[in-house]
PDB file of N, CA and C in Angstrom:
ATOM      1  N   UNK A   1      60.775  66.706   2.688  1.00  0.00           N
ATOM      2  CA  UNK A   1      59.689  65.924   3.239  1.00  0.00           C
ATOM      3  C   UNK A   1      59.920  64.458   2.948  1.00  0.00           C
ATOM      4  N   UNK A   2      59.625  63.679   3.830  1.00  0.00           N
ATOM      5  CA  UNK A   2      59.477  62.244   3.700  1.00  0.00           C
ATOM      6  C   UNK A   2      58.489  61.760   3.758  1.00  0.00           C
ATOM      7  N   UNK A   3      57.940  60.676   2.650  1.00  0.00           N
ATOM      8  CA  UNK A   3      56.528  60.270   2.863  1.00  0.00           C
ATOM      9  C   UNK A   3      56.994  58.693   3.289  1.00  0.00           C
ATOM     10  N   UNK A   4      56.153  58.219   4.193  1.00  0.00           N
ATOM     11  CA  UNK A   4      56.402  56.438   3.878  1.00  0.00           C
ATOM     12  C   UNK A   4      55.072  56.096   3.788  1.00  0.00           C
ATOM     13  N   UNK A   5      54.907  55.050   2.590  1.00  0.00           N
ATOM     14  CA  UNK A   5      54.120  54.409   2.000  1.00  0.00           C
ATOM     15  C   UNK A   5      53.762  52.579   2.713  1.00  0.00           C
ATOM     16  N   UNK A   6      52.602  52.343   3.874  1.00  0.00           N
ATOM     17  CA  UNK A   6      52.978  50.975   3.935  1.00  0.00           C
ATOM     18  C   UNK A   6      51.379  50.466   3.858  1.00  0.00           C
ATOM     19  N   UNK A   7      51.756  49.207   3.385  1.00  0.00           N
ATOM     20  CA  UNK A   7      50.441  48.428   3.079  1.00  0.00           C
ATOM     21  C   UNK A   7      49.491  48.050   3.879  1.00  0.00           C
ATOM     22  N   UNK A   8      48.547  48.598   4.383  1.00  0.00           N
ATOM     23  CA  UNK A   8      47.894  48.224   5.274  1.00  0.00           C
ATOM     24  C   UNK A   8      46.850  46.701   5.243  1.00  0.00           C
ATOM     25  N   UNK A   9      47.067  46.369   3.712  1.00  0.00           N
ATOM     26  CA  UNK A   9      45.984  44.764   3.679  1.00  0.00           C
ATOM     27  C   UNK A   9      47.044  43.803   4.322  1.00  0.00           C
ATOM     28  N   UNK A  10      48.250  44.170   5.131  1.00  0.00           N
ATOM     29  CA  UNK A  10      48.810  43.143   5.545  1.00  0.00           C
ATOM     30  C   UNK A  10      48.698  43.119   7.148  1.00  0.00           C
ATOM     31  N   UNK A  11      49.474  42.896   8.209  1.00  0.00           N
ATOM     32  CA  UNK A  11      49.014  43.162   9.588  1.00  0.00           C
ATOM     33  C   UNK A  11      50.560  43.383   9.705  1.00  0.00           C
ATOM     34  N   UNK A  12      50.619  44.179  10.616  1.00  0.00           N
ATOM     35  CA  UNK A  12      52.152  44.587  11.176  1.00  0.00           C
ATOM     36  C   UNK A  12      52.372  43.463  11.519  1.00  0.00           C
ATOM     37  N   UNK A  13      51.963  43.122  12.361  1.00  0.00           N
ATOM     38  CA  UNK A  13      52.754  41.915  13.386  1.00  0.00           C
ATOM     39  C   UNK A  13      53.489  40.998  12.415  1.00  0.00           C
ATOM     40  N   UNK A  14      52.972  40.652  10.983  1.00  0.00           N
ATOM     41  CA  UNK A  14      53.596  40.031  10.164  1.00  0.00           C
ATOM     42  C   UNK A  14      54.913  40.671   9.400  1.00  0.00           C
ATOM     43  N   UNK A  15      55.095  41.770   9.723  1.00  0.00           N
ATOM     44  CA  UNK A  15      56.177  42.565   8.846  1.00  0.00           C
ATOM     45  C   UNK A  15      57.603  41.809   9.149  1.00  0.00           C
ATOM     46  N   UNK A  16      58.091  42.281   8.362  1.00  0.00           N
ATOM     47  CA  UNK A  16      59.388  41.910   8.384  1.00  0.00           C
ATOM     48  C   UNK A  16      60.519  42.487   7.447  1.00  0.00           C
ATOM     49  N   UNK A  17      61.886  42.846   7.657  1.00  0.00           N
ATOM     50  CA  UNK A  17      62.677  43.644   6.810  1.00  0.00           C
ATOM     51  C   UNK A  17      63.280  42.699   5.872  1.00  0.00           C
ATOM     52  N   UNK A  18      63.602  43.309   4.083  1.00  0.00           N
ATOM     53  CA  UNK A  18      64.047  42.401   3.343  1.00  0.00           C
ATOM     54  C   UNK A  18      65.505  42.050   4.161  1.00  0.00           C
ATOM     55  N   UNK A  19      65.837  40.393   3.391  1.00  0.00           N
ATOM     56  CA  UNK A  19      64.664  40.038   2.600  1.00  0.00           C
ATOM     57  C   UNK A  19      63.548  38.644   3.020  1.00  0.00           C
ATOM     58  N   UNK A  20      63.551  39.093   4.275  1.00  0.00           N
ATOM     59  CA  UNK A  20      62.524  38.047   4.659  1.00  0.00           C
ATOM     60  C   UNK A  20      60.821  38.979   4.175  1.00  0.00           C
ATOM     61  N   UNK A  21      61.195  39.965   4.800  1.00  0.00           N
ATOM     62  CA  UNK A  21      59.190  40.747   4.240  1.00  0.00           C
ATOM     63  C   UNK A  21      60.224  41.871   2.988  1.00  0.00           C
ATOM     64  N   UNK A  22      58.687  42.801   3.541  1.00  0.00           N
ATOM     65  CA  UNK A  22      58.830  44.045   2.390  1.00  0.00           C
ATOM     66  C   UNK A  22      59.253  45.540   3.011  1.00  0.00           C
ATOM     67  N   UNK A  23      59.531  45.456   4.200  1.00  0.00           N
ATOM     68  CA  UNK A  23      60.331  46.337   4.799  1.00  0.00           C
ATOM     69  C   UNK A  23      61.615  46.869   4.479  1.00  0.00           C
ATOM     70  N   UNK A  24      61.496  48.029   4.254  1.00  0.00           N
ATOM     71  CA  UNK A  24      63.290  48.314   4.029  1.00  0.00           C
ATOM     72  C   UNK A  24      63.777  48.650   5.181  1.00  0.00           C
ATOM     73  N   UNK A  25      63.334  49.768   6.413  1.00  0.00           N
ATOM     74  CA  UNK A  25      64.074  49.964   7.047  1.00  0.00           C
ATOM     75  C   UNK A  25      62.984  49.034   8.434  1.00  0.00           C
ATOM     76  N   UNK A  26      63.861  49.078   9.821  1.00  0.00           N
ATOM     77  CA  UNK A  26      62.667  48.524  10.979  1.00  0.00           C
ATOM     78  C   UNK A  26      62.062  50.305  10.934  1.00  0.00           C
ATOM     79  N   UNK A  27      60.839  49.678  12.582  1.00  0.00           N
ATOM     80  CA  UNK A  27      59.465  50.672  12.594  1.00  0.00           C
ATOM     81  C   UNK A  27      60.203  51.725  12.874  1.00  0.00           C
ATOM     82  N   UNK A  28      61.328  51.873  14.136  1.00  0.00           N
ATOM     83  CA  UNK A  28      61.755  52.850  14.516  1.00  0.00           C
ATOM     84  C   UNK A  28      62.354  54.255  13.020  1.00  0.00           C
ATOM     85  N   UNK A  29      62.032  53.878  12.028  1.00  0.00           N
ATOM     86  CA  UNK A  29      62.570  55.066  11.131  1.00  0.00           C
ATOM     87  C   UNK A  29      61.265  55.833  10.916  1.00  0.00           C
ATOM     88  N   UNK A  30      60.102  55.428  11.098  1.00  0.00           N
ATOM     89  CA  UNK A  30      58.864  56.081  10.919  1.00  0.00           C
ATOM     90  C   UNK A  30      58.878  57.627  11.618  1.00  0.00           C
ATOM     91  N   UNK A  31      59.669  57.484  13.010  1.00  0.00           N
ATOM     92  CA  UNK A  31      60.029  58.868  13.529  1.00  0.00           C
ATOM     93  C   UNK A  31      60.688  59.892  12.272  1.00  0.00           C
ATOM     94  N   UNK A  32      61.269  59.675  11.371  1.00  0.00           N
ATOM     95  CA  UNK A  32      62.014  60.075  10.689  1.00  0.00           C
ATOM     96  C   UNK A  32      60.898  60.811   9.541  1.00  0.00           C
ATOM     97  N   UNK A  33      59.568  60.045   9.310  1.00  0.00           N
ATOM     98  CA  UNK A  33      58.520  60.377   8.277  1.00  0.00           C
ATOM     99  C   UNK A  33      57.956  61.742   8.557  1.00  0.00           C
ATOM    100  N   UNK A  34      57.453  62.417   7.416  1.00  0.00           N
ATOM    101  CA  UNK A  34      57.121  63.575   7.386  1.00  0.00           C
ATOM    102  C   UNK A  34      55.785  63.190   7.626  1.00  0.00           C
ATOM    103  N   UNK A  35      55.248  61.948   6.668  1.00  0.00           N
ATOM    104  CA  UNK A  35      54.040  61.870   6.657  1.00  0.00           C
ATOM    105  C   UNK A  35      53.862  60.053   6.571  1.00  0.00           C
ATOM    106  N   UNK A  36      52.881  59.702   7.081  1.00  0.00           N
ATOM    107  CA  UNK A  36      52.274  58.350   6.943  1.00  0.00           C
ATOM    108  C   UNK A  36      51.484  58.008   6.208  1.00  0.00           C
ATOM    109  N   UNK A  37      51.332  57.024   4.722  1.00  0.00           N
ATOM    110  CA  UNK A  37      50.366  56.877   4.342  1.00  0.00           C
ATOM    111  C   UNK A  37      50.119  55.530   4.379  1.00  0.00           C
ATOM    112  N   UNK A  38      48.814  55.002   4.793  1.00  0.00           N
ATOM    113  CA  UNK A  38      48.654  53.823   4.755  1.00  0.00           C
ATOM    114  C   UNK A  38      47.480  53.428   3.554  1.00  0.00           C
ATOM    115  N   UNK A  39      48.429  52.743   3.133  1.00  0.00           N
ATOM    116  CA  UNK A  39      47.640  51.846   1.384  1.00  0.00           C
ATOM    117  C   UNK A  39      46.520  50.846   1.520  1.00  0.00           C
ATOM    118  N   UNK A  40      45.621  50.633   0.829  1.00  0.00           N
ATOM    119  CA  UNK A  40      44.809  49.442   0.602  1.00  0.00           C
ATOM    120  C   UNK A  40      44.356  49.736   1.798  1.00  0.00           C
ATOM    121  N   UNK A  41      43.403  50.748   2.401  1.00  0.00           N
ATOM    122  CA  UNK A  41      42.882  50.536   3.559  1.00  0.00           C
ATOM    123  C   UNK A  41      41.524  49.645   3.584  1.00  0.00           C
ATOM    124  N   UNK A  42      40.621  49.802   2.480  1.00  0.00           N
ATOM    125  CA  UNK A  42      39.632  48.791   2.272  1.00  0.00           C
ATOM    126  C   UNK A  42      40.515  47.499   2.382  1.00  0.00           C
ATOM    127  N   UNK A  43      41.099  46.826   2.725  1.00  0.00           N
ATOM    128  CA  UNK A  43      41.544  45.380   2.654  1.00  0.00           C
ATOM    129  C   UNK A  43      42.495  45.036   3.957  1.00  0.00           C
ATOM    130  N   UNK A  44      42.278  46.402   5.236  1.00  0.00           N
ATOM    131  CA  UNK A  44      43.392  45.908   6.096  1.00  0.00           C
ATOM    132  C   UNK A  44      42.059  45.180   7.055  1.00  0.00           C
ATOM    133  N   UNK A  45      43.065  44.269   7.544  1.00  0.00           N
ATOM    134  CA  UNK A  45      42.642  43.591   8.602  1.00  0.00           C
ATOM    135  C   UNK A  45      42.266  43.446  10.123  1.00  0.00           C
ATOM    136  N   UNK A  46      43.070  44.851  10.566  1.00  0.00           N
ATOM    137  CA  UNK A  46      43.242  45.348  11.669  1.00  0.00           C
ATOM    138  C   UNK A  46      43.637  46.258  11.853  1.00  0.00           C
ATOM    139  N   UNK A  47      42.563  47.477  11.595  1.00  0.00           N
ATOM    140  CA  UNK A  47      42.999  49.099  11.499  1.00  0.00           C
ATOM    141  C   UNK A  47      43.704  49.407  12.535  1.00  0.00           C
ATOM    142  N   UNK A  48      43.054  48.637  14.303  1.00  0.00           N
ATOM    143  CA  UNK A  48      43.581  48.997  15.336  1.00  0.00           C
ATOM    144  C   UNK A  48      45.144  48.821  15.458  1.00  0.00           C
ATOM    145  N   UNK A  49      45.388  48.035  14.914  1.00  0.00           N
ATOM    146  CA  UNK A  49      46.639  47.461  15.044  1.00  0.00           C
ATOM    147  C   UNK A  49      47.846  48.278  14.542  1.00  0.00           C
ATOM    148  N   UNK A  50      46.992  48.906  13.679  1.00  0.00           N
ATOM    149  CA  UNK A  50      48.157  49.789  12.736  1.00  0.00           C
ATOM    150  C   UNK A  50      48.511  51.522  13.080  1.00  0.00           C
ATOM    151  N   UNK A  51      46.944  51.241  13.753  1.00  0.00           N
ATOM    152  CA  UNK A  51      46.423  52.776  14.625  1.00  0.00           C
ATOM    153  C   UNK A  51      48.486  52.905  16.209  1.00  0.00           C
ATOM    154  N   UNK A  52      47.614  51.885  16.732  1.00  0.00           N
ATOM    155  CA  UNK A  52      48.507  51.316  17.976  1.00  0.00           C
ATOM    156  C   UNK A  52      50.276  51.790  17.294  1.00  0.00           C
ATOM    157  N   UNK A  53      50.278  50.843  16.230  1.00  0.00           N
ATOM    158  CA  UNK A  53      51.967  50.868  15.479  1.00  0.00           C
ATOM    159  C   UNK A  53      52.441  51.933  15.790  1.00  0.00           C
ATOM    160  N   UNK A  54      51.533  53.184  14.969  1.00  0.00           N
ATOM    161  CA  UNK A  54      51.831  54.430  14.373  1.00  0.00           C
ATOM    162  C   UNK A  54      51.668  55.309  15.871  1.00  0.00           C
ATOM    163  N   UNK A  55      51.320  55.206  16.673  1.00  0.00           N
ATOM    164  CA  UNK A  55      50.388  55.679  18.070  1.00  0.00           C
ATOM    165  C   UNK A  55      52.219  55.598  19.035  1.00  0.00           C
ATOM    166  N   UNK A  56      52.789  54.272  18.695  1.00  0.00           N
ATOM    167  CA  UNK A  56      53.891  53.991  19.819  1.00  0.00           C
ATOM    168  C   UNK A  56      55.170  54.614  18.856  1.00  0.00           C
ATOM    169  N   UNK A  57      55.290  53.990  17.409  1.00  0.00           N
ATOM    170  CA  UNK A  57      56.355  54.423  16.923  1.00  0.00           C
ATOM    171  C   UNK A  57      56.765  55.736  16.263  1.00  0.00           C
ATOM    172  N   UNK A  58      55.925  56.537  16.302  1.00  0.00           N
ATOM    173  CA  UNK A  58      55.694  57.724  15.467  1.00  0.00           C
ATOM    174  C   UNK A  58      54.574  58.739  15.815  1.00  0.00           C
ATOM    175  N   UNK A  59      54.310  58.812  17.476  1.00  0.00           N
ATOM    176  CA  UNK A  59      53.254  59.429  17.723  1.00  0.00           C
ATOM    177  C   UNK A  59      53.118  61.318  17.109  1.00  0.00           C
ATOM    178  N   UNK A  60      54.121  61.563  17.137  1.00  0.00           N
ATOM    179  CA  UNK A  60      53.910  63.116  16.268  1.00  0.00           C
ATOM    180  C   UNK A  60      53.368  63.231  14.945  1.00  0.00           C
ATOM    181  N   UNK A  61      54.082  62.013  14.382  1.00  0.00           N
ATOM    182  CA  UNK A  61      53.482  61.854  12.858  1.00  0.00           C
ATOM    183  C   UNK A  61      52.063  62.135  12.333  1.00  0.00           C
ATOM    184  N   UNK A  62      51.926  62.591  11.252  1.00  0.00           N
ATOM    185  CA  UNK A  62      50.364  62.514  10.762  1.00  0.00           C
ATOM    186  C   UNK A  62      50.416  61.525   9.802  1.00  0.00           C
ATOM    187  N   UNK A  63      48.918  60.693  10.178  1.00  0.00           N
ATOM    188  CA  UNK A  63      48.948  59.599   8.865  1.00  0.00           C
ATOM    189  C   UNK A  63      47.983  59.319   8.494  1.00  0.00           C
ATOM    190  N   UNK A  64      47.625  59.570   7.629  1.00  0.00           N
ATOM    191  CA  UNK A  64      46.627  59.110   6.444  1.00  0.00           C
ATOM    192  C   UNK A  64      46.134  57.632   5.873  1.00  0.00           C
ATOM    193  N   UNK A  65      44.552  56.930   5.604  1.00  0.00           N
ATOM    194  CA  UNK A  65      44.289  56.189   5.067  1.00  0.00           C
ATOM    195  C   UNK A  65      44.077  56.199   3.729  1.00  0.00           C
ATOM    196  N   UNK A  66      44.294  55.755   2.857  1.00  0.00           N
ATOM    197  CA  UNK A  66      44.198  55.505   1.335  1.00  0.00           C
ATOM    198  C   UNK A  66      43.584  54.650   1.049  1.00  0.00           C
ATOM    199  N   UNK A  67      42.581  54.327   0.525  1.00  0.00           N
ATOM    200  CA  UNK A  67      41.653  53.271  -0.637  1.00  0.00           C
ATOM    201  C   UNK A  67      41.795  53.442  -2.054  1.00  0.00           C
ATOM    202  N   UNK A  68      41.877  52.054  -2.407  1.00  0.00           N
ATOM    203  CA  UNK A  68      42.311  52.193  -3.960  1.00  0.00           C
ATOM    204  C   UNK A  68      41.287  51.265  -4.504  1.00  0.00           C
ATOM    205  N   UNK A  69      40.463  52.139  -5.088  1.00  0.00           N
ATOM    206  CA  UNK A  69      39.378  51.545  -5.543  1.00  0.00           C
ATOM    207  C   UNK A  69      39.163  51.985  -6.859  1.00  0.00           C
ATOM    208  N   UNK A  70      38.647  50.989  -8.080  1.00  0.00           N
ATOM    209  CA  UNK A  70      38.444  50.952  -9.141  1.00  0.00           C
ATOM    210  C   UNK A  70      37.607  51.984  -9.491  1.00  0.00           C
ATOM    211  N   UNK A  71      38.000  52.991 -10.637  1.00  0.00           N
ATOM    212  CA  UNK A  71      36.392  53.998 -11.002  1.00  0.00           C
ATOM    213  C   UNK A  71      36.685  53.499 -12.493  1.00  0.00           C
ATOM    214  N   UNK A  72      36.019  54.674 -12.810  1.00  0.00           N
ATOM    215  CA  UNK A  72      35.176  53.791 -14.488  1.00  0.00           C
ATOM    216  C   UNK A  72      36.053  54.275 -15.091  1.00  0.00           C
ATOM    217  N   UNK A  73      36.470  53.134 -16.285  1.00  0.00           N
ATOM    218  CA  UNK A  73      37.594  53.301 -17.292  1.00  0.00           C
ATOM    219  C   UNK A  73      37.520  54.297 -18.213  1.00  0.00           C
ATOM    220  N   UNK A  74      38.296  54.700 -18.726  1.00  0.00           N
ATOM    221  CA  UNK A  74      38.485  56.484 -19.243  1.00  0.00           C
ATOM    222  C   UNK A  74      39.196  55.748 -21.125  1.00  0.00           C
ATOM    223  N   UNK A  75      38.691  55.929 -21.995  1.00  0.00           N
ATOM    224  CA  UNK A  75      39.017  55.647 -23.158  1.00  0.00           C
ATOM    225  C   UNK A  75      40.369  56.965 -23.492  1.00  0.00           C
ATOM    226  N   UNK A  76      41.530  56.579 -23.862  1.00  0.00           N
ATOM    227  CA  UNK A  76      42.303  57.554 -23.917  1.00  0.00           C
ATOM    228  C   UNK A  76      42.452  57.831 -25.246  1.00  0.00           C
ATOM    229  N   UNK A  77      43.191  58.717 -25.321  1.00  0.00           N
ATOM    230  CA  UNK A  77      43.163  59.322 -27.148  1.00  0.00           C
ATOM    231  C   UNK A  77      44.182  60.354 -26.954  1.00  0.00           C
ATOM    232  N   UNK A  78      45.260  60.345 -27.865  1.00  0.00           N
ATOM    233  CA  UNK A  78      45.906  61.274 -28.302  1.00  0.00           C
ATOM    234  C   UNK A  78      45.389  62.638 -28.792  1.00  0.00           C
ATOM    235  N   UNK A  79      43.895  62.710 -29.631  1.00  0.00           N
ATOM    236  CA  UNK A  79      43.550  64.115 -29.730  1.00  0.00           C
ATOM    237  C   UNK A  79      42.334  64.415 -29.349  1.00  0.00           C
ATOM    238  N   UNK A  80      41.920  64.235 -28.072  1.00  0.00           N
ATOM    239  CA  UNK A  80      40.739  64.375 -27.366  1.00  0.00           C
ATOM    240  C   UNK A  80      40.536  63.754 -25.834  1.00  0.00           C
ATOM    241  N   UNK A  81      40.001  64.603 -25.177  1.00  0.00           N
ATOM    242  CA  UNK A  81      39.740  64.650 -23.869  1.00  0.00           C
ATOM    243  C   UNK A  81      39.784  62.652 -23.184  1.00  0.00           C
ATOM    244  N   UNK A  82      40.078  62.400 -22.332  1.00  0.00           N
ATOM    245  CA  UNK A  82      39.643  60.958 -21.919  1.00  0.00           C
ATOM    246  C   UNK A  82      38.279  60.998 -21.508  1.00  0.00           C
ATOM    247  N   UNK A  83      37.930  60.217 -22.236  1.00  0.00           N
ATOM    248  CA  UNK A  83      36.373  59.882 -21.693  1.00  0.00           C
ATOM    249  C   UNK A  83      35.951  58.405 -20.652  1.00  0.00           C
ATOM    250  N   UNK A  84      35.073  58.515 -20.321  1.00  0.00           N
ATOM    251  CA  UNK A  84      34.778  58.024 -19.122  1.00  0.00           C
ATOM    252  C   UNK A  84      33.827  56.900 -19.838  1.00  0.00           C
ATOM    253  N   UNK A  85      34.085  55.502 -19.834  1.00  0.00           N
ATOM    254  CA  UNK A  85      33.199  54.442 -20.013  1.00  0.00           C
ATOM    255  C   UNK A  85      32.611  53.722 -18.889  1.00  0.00           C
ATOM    256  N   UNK A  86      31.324  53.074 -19.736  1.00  0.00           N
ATOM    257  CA  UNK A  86      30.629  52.069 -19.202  1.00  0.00           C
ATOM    258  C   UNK A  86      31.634  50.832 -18.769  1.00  0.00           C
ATOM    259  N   UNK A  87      31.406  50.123 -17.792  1.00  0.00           N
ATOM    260  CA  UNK A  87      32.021  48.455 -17.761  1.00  0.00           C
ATOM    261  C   UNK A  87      31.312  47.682 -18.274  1.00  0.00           C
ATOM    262  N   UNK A  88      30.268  47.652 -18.222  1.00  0.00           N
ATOM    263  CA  UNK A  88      29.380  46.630 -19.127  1.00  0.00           C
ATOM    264  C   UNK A  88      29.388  46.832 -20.593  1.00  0.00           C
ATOM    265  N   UNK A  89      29.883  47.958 -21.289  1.00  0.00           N
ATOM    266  CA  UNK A  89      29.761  48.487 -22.537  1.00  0.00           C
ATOM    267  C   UNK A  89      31.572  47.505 -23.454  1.00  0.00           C
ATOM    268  N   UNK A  90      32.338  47.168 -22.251  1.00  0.00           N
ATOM    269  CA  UNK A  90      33.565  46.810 -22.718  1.00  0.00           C
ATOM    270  C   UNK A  90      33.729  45.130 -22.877  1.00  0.00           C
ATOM    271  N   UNK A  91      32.100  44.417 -22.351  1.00  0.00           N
ATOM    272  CA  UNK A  91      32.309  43.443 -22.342  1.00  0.00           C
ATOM    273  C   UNK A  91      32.366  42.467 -23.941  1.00  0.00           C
ATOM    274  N   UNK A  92      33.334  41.810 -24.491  1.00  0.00           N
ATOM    275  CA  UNK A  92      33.466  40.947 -25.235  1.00  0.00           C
ATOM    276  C   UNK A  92      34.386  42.514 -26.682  1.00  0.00           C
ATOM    277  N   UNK A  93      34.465  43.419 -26.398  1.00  0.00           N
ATOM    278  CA  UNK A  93      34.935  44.447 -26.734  1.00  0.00           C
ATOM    279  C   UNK A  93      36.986  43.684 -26.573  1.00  0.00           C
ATOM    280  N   UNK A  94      37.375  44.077 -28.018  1.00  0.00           N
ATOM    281  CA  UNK A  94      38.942  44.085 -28.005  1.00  0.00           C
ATOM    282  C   UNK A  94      39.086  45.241 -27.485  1.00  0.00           C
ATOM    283  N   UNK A  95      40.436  45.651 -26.063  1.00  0.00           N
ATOM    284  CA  UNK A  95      41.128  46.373 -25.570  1.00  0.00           C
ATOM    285  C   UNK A  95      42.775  46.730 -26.217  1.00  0.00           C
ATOM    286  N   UNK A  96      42.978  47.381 -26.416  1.00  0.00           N
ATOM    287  CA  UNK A  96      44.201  47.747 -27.004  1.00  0.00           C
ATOM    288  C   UNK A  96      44.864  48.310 -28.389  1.00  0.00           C
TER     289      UNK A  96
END
């Protein structure tokens, strides 16, 4: 299986292959993907746009939106479960 991973807070039209952008291969390898995932979807700019991309270059493909959004910080510990904190509880609090 092949997954490709691309950023959606950016706009295609701006892409570009290194090392001018962050492209490794051009669009035409997307045929090649098992699967599409598109990153940072809370922050893209033009879902349509990316809809369209994936629509001309990879229409068999299935592809997925992803949001990466902050949840509540988890106190870790070597001999006990991670627990789940407050954000307001960490304020003026040393981390590390």
């Amino acid at each position: 299986m092949r997954f490709v991973l691309l950023d959606a807070a950016s706009h295609p039209a701006g892409a570009h292959l290194l090392p001018r952008g962050d492209l490794r291969e051009p669009w035409g390898a997307l045929r090649r993907a098992s699967w599409i995932v598109l990153s940072r979807a809370e922050l893209c700019p033009d879902r349509g746009a990316w809809e369209e991309l994936i629509a001309r270059r990879a229409p068999e493909r299935p592809h997925f939106w992803c949001e990466n959004r902050i949840g509540a910080p988890h106190l870790l510990s070597a001999t006990q479960p991670a627990e789940p904190q407050i954000w307001a509880d960490l304020i003026g609090k040393r981390l590390g």
